[in-house]
Protein backbone atom coordinates (compact mmCIF):
# COMPACT_ATOMS: atom_id res chain seq x y z
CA UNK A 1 15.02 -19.40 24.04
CA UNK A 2 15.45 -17.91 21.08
CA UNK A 3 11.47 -15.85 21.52
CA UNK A 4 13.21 -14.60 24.47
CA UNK A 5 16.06 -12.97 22.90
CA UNK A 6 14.39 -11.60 20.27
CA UNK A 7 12.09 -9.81 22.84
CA UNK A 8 15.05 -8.58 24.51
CA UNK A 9 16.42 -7.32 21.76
CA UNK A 10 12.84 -5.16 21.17
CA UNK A 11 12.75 -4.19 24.59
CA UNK A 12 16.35 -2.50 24.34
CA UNK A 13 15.55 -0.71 20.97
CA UNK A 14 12.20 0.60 22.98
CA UNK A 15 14.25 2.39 25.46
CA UNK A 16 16.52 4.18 23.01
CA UNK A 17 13.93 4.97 20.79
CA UNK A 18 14.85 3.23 17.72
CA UNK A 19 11.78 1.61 17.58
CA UNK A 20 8.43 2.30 15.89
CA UNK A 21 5.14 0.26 16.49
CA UNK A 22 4.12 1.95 13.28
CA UNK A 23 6.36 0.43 10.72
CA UNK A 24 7.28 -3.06 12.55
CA UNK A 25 5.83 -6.87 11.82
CA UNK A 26 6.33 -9.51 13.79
CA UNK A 27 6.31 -13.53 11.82
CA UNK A 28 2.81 -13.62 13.90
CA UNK A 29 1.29 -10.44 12.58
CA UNK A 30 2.57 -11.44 8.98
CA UNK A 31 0.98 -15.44 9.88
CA UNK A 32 -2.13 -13.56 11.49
CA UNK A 33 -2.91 -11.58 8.16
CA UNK A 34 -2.51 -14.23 5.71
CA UNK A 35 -5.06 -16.43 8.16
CA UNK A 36 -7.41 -13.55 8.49
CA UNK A 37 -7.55 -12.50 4.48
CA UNK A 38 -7.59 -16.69 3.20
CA UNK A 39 -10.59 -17.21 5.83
CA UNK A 40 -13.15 -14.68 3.76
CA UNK A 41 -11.11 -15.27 1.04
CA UNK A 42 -9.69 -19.24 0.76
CA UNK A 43 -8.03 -18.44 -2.82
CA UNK A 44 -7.20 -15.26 -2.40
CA UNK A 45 -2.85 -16.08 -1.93
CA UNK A 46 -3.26 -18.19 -5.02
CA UNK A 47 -2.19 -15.14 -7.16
CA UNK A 48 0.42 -12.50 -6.65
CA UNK A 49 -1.36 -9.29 -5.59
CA UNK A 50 -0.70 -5.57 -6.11
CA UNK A 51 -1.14 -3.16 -3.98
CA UNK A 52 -2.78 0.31 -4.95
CA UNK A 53 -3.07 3.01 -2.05
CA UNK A 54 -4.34 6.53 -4.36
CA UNK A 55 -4.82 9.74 -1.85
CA UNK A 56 -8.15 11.53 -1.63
CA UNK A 57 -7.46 13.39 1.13
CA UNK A 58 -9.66 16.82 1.20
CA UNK A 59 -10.94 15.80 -2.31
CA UNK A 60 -13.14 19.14 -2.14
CA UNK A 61 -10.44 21.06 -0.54
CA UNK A 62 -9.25 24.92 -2.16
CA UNK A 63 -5.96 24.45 -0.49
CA UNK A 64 -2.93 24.03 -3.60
CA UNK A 65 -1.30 20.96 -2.15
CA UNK A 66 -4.26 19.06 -1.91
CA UNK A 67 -5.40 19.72 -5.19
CA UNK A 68 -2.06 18.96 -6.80
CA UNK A 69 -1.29 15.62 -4.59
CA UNK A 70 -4.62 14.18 -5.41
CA UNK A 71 -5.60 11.85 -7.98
CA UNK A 72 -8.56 11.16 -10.40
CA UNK A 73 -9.20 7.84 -8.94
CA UNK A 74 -12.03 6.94 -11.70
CA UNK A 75 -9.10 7.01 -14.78
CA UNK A 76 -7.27 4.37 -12.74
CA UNK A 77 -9.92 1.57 -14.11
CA UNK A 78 -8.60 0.49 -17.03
CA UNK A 79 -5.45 0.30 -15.45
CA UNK A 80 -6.83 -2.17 -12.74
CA UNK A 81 -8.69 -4.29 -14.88
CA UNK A 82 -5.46 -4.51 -17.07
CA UNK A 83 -3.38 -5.83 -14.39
CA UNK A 84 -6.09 -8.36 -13.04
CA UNK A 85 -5.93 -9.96 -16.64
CA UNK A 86 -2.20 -10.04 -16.62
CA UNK A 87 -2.88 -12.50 -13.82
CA UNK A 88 -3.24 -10.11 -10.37
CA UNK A 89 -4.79 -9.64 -8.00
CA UNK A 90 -5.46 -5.56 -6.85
CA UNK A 91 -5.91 -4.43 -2.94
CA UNK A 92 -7.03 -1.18 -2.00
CA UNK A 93 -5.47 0.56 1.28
CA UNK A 94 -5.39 3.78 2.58
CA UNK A 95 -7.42 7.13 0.74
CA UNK A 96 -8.13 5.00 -2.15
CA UNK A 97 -11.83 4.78 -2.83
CA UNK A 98 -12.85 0.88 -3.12
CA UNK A 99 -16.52 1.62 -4.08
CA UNK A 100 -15.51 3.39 -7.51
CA UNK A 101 -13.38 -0.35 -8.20
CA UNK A 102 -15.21 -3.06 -6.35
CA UNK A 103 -17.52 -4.07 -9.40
CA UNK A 104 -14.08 -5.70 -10.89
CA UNK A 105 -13.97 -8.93 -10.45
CA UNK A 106 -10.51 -9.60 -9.00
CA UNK A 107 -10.36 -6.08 -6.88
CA UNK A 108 -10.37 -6.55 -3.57
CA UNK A 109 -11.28 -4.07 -0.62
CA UNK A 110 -10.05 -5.42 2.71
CA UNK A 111 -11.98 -2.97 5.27
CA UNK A 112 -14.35 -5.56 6.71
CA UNK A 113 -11.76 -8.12 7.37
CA UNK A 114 -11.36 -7.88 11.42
CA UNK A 115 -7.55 -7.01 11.16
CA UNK A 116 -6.78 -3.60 13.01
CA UNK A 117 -6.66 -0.90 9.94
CA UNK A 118 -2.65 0.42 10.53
CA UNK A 119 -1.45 -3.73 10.79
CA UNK A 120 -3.61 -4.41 7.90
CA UNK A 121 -1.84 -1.33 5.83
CA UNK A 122 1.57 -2.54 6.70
CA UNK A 123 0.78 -6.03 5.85
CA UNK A 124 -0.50 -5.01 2.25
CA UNK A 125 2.28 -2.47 1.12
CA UNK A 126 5.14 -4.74 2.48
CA UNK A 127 3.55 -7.64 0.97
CA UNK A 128 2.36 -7.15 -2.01
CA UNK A 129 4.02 -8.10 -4.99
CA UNK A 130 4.10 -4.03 -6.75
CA UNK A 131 2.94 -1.33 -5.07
CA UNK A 132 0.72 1.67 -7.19
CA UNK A 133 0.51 5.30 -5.76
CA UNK A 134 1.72 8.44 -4.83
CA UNK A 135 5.16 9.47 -3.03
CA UNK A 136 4.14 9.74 0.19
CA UNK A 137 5.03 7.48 3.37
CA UNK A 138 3.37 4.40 2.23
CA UNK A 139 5.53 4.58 -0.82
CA UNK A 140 8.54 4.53 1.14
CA UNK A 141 7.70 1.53 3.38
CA UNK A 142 6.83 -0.43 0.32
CA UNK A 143 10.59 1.03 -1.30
CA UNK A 144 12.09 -0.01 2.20
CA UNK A 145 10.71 -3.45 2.01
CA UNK A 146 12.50 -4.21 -1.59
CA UNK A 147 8.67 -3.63 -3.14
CA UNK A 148 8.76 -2.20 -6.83
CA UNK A 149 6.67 0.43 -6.77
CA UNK A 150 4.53 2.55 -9.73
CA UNK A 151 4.21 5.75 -8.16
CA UNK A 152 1.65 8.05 -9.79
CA UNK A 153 0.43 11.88 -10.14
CA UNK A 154 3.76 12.75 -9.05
CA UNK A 155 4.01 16.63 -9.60
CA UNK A 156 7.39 17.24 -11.03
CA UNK A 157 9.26 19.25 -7.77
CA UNK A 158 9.25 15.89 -6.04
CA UNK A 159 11.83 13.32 -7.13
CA UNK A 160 10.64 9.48 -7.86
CA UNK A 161 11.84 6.94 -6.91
CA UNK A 162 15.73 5.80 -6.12
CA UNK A 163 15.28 1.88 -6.74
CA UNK A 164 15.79 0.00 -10.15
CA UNK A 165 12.61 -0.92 -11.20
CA UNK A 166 10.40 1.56 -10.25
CA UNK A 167 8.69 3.74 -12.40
CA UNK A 168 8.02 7.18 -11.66
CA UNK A 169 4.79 9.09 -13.69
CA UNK A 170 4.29 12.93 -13.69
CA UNK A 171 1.36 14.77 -13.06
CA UNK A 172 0.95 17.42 -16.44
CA UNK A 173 1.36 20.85 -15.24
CA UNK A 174 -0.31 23.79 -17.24
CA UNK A 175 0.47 27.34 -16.07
């Protein structure tokens, strides 16, 4: 009874438009994740895991915002291998180039788990324990779902983030 209310309830916010496939889980996409992940990986929930999402969009693009908004994804590997001996687990999603991290043991690169790629996103930034990366969308689902976030390269015209905890790092600017 209660299934059917619920799907009531969706099926009203669908014809008013309050509702976006995009950004919404259901308990059974959550469940279906967690099965999914701990079936390659049977250990992988035994540690808190972070989530790091860095953008590489247009990497060899000329055009300004791309070459301010994106990141040096190689100086992030100390930072990685830091947080996996604090006792983490890191998951890539997103731009963020696995290859350049997946020689650390504890690094994780979820692409050829058979979970469709925007469900598997949501599931990792709304999941995780901290999210890492730039303000952008994904940084505000992971604010949104009471995440902490770390959000880096941030070039100083944008503001960080509004949530206790978070920490906001600035890109240098030279002119």
């Amino acid at each position: 009874m209660e299934r059917k209310i619920w799907r009531n309830h969706l099926t009203t916010i669908k014809k008013v438009g309050m509702y976006d496939d995009a950004f919404f889980m259901y308990f059974e996409d959550i469940d279906f994740c967690k099965k999914k992940i701990s079936y390659k990986y049977p250990n992988f929930f035994d540690k808190p895991f972070l989530t790091l999402l860095l953008r590489s969009k247009a990497q060899n693009s000329v055009d300004f915002s791309n070459s301010v908004r994106n990141t040096n994804q190689e100086s992030y590997i100390k930072s990685i291998e830091f947080a996996i001996n604090k006792g983490y687990y890191i998951v890539s999603t997103g731009d963020t180039n696995a290859a350049l991290f997946k020689h650390i043991n504890g690094f994780f690169d979820f692409s050829d788990i058979e979970i469709p790629a925007q469900l598997l996103n949501i599931f990792l930034i709304t999941e995780c324990k901290f999210f890492i990366g730039q303000q952008s969308g994904p940084f505000a689902l992971a604010s949104s779902s009471g995440k902490n976030c770390l959000l880096v390269d941030n070039w100083p015209y944008r503001l960080g983030s509004f949530r206790k905890g978070d920490i906001c790092l600035y890109k240098n600017v030279f002119i």
